[in-house]
PDB file of N, CA and C in Angstrom:
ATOM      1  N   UNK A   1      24.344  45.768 -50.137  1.00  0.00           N
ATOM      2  CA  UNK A   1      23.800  45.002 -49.033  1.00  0.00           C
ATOM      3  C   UNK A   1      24.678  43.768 -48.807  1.00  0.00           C
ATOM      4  N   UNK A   2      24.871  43.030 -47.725  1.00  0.00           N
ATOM      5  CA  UNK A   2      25.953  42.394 -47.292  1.00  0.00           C
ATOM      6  C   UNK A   2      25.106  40.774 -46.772  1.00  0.00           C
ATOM      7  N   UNK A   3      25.643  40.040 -47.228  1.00  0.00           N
ATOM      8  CA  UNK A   3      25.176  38.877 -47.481  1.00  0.00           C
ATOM      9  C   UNK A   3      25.316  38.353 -45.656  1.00  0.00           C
ATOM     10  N   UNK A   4      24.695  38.644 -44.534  1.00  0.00           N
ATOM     11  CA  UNK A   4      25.374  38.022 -43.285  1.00  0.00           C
ATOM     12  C   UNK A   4      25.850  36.680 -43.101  1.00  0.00           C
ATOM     13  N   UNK A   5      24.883  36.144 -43.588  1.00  0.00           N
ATOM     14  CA  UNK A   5      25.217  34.424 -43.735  1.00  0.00           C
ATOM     15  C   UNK A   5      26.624  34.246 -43.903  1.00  0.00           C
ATOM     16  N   UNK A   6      27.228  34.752 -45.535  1.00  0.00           N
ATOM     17  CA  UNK A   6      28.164  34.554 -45.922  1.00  0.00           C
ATOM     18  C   UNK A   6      29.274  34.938 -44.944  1.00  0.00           C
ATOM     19  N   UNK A   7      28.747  36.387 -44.531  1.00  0.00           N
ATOM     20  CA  UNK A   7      30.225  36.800 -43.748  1.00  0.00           C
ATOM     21  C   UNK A   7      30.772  36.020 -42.229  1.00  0.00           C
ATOM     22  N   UNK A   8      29.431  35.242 -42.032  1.00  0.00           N
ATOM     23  CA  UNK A   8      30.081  34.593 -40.945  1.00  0.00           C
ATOM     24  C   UNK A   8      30.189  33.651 -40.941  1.00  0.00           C
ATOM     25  N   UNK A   9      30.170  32.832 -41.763  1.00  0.00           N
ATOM     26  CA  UNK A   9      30.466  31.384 -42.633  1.00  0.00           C
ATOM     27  C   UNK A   9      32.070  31.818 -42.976  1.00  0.00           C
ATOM     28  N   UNK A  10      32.562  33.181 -43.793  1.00  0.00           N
ATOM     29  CA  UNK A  10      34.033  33.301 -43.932  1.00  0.00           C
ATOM     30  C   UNK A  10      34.853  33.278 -42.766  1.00  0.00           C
ATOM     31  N   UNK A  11      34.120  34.507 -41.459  1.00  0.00           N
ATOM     32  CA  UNK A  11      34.821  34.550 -40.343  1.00  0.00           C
ATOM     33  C   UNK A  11      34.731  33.574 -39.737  1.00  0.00           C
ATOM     34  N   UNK A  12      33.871  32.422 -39.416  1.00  0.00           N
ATOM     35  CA  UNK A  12      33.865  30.840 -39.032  1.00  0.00           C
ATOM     36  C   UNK A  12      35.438  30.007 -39.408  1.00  0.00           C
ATOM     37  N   UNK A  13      35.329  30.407 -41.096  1.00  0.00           N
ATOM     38  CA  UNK A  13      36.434  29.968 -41.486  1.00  0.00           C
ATOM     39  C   UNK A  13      37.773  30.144 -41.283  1.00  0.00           C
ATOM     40  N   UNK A  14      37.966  31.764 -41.384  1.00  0.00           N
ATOM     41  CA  UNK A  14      39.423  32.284 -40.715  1.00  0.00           C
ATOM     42  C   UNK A  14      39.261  31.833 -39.545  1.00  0.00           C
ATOM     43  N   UNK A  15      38.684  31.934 -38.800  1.00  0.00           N
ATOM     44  CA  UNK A  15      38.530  31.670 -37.038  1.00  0.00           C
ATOM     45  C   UNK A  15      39.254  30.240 -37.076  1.00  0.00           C
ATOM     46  N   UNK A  16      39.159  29.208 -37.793  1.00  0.00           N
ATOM     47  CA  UNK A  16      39.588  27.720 -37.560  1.00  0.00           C
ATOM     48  C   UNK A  16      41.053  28.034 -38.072  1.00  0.00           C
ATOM     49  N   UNK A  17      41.318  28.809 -38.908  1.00  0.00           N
ATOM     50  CA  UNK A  17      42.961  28.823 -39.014  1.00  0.00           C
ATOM     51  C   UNK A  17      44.174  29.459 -37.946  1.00  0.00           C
ATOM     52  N   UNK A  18      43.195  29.547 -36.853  1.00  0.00           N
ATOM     53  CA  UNK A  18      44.572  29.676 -35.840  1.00  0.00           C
ATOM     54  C   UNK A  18      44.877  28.596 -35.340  1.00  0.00           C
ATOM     55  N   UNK A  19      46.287  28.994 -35.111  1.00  0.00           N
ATOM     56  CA  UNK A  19      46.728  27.661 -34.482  1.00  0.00           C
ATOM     57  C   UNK A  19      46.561  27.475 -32.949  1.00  0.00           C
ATOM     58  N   UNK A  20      45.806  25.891 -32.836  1.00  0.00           N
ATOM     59  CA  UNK A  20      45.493  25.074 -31.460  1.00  0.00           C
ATOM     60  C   UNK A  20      44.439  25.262 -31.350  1.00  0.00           C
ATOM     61  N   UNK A  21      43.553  26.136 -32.044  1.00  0.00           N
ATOM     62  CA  UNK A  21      42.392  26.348 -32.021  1.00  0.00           C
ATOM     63  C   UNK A  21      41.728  24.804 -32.015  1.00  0.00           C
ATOM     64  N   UNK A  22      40.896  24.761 -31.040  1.00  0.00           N
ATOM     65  CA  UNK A  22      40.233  23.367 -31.071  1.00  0.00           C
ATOM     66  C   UNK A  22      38.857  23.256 -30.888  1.00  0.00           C
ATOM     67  N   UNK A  23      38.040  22.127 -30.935  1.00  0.00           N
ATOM     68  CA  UNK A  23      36.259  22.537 -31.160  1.00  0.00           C
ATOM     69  C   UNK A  23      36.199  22.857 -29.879  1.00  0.00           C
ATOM     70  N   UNK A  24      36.461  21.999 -28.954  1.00  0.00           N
ATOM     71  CA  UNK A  24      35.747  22.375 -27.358  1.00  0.00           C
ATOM     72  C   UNK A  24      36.247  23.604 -27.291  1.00  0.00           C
ATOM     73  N   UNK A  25      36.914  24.772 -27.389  1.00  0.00           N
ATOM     74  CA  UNK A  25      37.299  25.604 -27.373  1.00  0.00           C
ATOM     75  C   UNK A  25      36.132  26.591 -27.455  1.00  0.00           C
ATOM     76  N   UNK A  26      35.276  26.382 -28.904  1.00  0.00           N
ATOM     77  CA  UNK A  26      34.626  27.158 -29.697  1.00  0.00           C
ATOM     78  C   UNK A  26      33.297  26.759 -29.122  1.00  0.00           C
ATOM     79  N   UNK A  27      33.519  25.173 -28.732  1.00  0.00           N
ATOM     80  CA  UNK A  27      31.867  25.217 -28.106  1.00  0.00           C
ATOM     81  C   UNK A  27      31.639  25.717 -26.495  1.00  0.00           C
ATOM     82  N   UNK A  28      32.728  25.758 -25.843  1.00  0.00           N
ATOM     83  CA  UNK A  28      32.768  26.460 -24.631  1.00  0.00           C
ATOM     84  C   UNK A  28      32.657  27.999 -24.473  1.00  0.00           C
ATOM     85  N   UNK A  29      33.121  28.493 -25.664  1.00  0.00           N
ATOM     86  CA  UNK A  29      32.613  30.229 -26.059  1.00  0.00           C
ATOM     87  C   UNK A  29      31.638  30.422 -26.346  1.00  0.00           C
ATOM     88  N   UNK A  30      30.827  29.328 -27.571  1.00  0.00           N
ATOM     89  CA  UNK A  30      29.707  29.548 -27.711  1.00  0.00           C
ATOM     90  C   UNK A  30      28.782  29.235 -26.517  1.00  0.00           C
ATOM     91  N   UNK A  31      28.673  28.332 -25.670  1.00  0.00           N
ATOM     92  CA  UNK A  31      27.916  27.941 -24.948  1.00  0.00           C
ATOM     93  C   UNK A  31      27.581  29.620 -23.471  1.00  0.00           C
ATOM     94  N   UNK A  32      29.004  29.712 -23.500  1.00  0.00           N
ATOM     95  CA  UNK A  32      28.941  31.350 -22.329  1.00  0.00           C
ATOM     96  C   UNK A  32      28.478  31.967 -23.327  1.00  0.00           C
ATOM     97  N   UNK A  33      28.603  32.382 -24.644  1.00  0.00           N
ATOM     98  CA  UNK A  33      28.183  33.552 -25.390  1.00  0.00           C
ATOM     99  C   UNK A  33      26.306  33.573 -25.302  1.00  0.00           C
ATOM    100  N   UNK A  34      25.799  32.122 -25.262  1.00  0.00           N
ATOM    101  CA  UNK A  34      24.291  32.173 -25.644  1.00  0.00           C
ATOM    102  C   UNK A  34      23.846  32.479 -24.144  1.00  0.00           C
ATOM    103  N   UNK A  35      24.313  31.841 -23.236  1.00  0.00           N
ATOM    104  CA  UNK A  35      24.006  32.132 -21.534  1.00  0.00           C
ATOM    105  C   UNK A  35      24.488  33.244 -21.084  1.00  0.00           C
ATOM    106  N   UNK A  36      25.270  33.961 -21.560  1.00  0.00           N
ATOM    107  CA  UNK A  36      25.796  34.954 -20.496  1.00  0.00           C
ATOM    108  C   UNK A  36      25.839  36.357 -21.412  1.00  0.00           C
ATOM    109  N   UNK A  37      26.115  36.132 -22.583  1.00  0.00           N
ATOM    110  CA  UNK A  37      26.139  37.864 -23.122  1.00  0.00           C
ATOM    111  C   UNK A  37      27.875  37.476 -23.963  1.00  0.00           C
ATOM    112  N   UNK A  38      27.202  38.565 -24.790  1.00  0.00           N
ATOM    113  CA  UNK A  38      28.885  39.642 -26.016  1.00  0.00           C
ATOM    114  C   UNK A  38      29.692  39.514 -24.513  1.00  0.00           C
ATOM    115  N   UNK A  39      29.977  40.381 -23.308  1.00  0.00           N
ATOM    116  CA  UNK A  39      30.973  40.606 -22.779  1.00  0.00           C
ATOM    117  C   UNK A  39      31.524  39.449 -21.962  1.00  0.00           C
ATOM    118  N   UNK A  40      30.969  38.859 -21.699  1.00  0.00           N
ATOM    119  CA  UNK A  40      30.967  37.836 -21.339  1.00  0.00           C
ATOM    120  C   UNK A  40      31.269  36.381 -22.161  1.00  0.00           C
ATOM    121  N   UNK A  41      31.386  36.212 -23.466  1.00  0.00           N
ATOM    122  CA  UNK A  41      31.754  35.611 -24.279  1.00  0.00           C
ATOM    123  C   UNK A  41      33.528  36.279 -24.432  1.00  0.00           C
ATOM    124  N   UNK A  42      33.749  37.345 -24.367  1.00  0.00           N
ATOM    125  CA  UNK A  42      35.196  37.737 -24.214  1.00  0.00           C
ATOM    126  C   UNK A  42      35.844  37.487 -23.224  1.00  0.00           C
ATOM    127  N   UNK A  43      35.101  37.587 -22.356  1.00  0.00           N
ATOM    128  CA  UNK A  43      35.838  37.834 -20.503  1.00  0.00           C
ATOM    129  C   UNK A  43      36.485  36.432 -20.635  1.00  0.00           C
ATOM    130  N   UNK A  44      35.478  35.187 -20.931  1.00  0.00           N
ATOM    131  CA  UNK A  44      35.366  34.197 -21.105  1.00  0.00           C
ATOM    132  C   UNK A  44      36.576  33.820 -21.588  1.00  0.00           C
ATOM    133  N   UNK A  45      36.934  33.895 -23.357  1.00  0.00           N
ATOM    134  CA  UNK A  45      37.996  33.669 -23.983  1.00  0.00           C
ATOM    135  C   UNK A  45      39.206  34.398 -23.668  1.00  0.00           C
ATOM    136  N   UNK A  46      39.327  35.084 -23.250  1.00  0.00           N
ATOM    137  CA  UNK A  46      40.840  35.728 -22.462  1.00  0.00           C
ATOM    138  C   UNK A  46      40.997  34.880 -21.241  1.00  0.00           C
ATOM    139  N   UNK A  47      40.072  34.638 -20.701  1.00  0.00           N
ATOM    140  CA  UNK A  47      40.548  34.261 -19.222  1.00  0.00           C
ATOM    141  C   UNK A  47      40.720  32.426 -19.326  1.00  0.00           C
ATOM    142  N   UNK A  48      40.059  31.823 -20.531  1.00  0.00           N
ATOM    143  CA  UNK A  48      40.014  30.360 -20.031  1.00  0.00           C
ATOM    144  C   UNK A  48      40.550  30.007 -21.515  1.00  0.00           C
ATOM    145  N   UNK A  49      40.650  30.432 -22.270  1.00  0.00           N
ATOM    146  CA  UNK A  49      41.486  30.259 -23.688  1.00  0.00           C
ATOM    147  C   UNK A  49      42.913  30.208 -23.648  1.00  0.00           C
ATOM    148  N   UNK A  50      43.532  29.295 -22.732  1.00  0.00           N
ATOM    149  CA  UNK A  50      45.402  29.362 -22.491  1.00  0.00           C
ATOM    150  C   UNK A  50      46.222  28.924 -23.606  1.00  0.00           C
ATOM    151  N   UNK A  51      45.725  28.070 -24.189  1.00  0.00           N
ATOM    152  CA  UNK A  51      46.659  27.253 -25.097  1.00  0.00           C
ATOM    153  C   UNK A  51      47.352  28.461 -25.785  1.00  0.00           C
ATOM    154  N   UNK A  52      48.681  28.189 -26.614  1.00  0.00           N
ATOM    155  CA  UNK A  52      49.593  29.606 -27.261  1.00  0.00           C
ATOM    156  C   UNK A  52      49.710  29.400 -28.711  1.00  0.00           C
ATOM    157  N   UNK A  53      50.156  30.028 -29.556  1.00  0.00           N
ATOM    158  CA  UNK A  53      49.562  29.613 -31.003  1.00  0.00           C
ATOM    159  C   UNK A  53      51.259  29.678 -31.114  1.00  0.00           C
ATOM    160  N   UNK A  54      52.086  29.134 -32.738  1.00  0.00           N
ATOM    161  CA  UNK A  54      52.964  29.892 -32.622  1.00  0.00           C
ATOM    162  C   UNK A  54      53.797  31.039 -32.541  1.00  0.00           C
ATOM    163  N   UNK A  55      53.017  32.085 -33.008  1.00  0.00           N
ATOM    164  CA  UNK A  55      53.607  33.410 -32.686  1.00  0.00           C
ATOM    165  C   UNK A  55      53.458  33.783 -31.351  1.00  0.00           C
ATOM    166  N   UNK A  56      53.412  32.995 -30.375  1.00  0.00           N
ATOM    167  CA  UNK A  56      53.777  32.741 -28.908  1.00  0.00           C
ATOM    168  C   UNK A  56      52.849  33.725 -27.902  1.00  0.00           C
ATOM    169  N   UNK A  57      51.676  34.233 -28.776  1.00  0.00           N
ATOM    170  CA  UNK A  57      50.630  35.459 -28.655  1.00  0.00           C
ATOM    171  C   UNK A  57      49.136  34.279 -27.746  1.00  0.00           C
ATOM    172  N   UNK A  58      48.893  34.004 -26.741  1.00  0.00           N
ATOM    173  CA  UNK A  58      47.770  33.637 -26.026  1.00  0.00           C
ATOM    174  C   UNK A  58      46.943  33.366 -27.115  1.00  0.00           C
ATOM    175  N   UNK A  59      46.191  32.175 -27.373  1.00  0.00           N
ATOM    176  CA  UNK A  59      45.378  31.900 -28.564  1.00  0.00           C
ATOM    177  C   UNK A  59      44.105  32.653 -27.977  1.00  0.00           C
ATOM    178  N   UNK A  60      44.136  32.934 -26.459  1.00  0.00           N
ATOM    179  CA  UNK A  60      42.655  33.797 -26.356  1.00  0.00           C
ATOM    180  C   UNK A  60      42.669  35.442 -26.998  1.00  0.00           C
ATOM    181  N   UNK A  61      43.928  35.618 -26.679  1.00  0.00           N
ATOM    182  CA  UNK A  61      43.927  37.174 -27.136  1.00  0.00           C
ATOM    183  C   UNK A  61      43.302  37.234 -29.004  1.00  0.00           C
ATOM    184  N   UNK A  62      44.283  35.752 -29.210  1.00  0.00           N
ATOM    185  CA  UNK A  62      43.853  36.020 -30.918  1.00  0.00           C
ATOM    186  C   UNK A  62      42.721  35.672 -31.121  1.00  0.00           C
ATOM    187  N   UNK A  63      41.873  34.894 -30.836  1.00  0.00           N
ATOM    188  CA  UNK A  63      40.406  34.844 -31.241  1.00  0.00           C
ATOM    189  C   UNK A  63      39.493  36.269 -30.505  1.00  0.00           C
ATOM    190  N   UNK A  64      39.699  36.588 -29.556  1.00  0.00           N
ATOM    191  CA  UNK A  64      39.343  37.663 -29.093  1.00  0.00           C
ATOM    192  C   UNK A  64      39.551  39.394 -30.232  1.00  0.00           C
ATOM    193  N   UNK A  65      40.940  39.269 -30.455  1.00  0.00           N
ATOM    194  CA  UNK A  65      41.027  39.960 -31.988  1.00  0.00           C
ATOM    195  C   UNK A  65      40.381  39.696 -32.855  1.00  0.00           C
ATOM    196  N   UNK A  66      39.906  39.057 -33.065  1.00  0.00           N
ATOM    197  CA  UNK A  66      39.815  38.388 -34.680  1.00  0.00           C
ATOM    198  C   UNK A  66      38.441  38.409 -34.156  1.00  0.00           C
ATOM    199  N   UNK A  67      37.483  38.339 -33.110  1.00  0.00           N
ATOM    200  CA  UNK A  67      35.868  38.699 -32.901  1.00  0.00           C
ATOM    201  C   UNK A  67      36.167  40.199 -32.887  1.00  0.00           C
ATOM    202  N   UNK A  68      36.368  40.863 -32.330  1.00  0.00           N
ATOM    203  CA  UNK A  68      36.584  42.305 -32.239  1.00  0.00           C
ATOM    204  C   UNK A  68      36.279  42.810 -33.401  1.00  0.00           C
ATOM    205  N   UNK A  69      37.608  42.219 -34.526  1.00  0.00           N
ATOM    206  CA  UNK A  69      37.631  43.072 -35.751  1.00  0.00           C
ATOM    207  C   UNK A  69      36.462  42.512 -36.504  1.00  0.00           C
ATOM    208  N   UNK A  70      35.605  41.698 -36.469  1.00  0.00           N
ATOM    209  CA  UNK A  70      34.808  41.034 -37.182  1.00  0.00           C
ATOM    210  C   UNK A  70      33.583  41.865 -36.994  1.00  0.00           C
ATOM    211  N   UNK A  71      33.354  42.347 -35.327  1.00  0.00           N
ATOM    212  CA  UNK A  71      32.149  43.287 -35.124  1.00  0.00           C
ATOM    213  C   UNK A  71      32.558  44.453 -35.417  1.00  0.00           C
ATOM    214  N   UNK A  72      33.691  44.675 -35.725  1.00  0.00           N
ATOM    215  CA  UNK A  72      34.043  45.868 -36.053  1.00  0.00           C
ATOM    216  C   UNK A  72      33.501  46.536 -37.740  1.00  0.00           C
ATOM    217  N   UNK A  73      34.235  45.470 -38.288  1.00  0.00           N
ATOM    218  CA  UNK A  73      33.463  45.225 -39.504  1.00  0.00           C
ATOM    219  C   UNK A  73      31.768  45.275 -40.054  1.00  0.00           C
ATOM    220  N   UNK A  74      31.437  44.624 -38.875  1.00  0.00           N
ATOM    221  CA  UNK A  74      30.207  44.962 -39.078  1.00  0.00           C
ATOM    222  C   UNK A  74      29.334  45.539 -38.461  1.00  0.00           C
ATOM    223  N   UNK A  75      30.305  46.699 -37.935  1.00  0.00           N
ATOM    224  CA  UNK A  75      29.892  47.904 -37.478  1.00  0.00           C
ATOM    225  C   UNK A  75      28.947  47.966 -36.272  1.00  0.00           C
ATOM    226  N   UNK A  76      29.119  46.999 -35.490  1.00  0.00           N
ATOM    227  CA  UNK A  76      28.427  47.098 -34.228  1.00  0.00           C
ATOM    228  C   UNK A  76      29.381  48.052 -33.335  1.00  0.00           C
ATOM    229  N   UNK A  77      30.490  47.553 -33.567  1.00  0.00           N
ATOM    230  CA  UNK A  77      31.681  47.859 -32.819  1.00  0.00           C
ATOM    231  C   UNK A  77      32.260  49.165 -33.013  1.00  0.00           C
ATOM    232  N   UNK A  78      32.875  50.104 -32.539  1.00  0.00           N
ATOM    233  CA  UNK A  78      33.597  51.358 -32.440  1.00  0.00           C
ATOM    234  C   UNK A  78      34.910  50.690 -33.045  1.00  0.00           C
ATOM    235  N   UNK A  79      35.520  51.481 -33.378  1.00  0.00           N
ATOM    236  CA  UNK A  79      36.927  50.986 -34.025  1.00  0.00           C
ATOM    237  C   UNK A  79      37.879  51.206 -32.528  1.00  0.00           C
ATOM    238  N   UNK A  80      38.494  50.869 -31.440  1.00  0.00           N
ATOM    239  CA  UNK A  80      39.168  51.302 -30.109  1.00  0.00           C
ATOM    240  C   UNK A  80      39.942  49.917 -30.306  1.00  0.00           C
ATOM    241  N   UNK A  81      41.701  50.509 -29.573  1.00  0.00           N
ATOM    242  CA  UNK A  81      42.544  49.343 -29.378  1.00  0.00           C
ATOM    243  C   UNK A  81      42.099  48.885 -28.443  1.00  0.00           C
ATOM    244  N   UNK A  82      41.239  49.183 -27.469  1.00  0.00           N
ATOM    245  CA  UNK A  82      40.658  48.945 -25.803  1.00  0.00           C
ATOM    246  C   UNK A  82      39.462  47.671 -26.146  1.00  0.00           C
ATOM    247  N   UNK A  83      39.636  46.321 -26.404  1.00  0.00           N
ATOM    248  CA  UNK A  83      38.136  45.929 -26.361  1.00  0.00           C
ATOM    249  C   UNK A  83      37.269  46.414 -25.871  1.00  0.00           C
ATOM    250  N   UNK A  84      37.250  46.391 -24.103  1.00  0.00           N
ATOM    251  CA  UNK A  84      36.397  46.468 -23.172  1.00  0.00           C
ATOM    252  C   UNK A  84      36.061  48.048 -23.487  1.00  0.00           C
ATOM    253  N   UNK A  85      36.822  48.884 -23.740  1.00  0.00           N
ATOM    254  CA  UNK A  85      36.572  50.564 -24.211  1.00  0.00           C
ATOM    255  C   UNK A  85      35.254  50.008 -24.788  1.00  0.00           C
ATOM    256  N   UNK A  86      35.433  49.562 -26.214  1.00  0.00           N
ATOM    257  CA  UNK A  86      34.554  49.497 -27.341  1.00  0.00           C
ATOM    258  C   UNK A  86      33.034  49.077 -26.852  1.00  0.00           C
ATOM    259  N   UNK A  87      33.069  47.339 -26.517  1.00  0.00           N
ATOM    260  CA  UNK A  87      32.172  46.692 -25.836  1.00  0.00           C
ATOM    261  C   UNK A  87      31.225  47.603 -24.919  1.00  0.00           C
ATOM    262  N   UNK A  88      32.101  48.680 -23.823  1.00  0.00           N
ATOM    263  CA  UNK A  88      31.113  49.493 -23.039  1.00  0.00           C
ATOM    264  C   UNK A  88      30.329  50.711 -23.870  1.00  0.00           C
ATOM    265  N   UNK A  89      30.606  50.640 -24.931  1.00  0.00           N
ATOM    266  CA  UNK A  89      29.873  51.490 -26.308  1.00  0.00           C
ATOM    267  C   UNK A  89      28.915  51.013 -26.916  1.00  0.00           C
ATOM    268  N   UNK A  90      28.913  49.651 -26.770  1.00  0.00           N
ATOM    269  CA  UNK A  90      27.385  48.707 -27.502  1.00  0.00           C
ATOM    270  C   UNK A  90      26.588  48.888 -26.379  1.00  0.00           C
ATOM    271  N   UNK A  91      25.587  49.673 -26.372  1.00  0.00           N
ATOM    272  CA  UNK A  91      24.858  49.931 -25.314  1.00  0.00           C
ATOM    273  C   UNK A  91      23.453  49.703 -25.656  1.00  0.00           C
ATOM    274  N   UNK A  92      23.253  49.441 -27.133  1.00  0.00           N
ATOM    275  CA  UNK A  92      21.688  49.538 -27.439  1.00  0.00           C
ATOM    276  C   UNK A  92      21.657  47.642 -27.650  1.00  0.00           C
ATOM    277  N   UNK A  93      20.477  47.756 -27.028  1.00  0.00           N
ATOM    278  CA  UNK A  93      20.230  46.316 -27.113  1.00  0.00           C
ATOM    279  C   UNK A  93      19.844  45.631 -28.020  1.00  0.00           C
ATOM    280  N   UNK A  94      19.516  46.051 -29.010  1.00  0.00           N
ATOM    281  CA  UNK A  94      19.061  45.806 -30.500  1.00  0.00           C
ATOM    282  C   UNK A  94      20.390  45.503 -31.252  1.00  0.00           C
ATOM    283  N   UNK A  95      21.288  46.434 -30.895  1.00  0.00           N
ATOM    284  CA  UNK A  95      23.075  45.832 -31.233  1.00  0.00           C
ATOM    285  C   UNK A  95      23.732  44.778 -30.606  1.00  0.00           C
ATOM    286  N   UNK A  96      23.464  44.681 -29.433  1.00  0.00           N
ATOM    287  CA  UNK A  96      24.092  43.930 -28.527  1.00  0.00           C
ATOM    288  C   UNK A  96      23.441  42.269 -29.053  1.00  0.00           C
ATOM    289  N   UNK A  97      22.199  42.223 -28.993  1.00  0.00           N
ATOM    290  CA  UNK A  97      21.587  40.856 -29.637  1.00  0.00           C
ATOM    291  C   UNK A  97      22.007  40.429 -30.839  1.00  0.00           C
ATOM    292  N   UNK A  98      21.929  41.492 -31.624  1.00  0.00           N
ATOM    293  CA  UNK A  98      22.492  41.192 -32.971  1.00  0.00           C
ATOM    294  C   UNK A  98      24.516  40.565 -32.822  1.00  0.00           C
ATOM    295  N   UNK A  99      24.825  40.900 -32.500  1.00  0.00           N
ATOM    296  CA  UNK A  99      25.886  41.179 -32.321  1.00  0.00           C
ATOM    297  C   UNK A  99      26.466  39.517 -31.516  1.00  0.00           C
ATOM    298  N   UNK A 100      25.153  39.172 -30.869  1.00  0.00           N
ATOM    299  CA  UNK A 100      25.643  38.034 -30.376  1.00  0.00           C
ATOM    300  C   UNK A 100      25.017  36.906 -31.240  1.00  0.00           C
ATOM    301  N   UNK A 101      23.874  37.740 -32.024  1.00  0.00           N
ATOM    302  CA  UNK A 101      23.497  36.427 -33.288  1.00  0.00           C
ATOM    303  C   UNK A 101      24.488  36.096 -34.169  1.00  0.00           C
ATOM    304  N   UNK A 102      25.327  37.351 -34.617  1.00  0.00           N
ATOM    305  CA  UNK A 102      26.199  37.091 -35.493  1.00  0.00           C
ATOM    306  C   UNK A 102      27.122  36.397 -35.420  1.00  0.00           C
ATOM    307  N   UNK A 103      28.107  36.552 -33.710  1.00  0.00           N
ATOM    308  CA  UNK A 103      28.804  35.401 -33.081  1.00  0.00           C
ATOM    309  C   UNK A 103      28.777  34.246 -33.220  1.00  0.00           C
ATOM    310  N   UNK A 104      27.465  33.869 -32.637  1.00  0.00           N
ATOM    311  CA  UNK A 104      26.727  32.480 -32.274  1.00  0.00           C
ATOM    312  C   UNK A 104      26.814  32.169 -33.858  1.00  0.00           C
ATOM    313  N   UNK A 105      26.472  32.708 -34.837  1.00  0.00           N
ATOM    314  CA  UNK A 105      26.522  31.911 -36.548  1.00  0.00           C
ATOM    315  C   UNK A 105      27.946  31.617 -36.997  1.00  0.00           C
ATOM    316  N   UNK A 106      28.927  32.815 -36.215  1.00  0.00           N
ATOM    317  CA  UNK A 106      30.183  32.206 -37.323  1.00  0.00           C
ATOM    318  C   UNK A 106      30.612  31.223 -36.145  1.00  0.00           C
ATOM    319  N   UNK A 107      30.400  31.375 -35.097  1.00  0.00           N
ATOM    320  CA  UNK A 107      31.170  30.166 -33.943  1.00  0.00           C
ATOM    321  C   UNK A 107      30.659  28.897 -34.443  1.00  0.00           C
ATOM    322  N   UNK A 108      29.218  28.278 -34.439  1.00  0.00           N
ATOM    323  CA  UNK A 108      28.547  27.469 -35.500  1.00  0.00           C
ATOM    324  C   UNK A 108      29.594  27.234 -36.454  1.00  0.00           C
ATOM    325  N   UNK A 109      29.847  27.888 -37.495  1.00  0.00           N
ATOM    326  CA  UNK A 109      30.382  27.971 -38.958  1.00  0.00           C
ATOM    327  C   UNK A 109      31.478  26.941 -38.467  1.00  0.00           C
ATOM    328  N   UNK A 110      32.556  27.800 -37.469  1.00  0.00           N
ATOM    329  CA  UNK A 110      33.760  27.451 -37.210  1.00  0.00           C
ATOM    330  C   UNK A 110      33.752  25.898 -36.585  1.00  0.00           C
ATOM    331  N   UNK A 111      32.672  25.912 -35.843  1.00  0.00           N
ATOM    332  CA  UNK A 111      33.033  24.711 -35.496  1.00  0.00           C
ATOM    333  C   UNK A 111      32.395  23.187 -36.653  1.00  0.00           C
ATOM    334  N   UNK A 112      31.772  24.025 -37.177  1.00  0.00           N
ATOM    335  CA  UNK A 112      31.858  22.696 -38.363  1.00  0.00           C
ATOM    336  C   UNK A 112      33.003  22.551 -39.340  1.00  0.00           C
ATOM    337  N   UNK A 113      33.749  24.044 -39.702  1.00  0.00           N
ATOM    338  CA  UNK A 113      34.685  23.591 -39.996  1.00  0.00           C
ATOM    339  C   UNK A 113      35.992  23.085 -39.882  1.00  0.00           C
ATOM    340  N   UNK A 114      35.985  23.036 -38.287  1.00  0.00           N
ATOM    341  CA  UNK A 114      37.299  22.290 -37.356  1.00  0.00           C
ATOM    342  C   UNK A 114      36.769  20.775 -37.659  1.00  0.00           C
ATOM    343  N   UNK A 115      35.605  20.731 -37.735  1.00  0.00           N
ATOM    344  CA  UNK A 115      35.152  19.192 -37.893  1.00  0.00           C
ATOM    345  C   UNK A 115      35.722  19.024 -39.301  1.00  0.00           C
ATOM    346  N   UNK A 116      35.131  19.279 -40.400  1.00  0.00           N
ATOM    347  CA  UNK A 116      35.293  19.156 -41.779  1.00  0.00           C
ATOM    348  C   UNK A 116      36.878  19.068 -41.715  1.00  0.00           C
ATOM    349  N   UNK A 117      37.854  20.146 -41.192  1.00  0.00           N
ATOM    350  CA  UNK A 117      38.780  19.727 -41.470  1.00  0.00           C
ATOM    351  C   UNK A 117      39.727  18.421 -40.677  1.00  0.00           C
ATOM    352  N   UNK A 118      39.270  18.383 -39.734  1.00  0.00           N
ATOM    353  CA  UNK A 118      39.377  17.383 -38.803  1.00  0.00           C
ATOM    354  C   UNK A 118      39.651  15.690 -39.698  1.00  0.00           C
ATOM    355  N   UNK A 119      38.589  15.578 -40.324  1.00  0.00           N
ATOM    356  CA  UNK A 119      37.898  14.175 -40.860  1.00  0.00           C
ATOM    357  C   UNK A 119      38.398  14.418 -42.352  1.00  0.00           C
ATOM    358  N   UNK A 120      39.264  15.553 -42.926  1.00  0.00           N
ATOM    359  CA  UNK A 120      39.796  15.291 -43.966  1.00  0.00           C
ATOM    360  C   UNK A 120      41.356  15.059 -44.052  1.00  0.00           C
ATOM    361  N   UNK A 121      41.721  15.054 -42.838  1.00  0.00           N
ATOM    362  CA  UNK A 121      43.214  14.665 -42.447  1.00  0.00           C
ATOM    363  C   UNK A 121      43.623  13.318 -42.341  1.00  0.00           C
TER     364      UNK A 121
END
């Protein structure tokens, strides 16, 4: 059995190690993710997430990865290189909620720990 708390307290954590990643960032995803929906929390971060990390890869694409593989993980998600493929596969709404509880906890996570690390610099 899988501790959820924990796992999205870790993915909170990886989530703050990209680079440029910043809080308003995370609270502007979270804020569309609780109002608008899972697909819509993506549409969101691809389209208004510009800043570039250094591997010169759109920092939206990489947090957008890095949620993907996280629901993937926890098996809401279909394994597809296609987000939007996958996403149109969460069709039961009992997944889809969950799926955005789990979000909404590690986005939380993450953004306390952009703070934490923030104020230890």
């Amino acid at each position: 059995m899988k501790n959820l708390d924990l796992e999205c307290a870790q993915f909170g954590r990886d989530l703050v190690e990209v680079d440029s990643l910043e809080e308003e960032h995370l609270k502007r995803a979270l804020s569309v993710l609780e109002e608008q929906g899972v697909y819509a929390f993506f549409l969101f971060i691809k389209a208004r997430v510009k800043a570039s990390t250094r591997s010169s890869e759109p920092l939206g694409e990489v947090i957008c990865k890095k949620c993907q593989k996280f629901l993937e993980d926890m098996e809401l998600l279909p394994k597809r290189a296609d987000l939007y493929q996958a996403l149109d596969e969460l069709t039961d709404l009992q997944a889809i909620l969950f799926a955005r509880d789990l979000l909404r906890q590690a986005l939380v996570y993450a953004v306390y720990y952009l703070r934490t690390k923030r104020e230890m610099q």
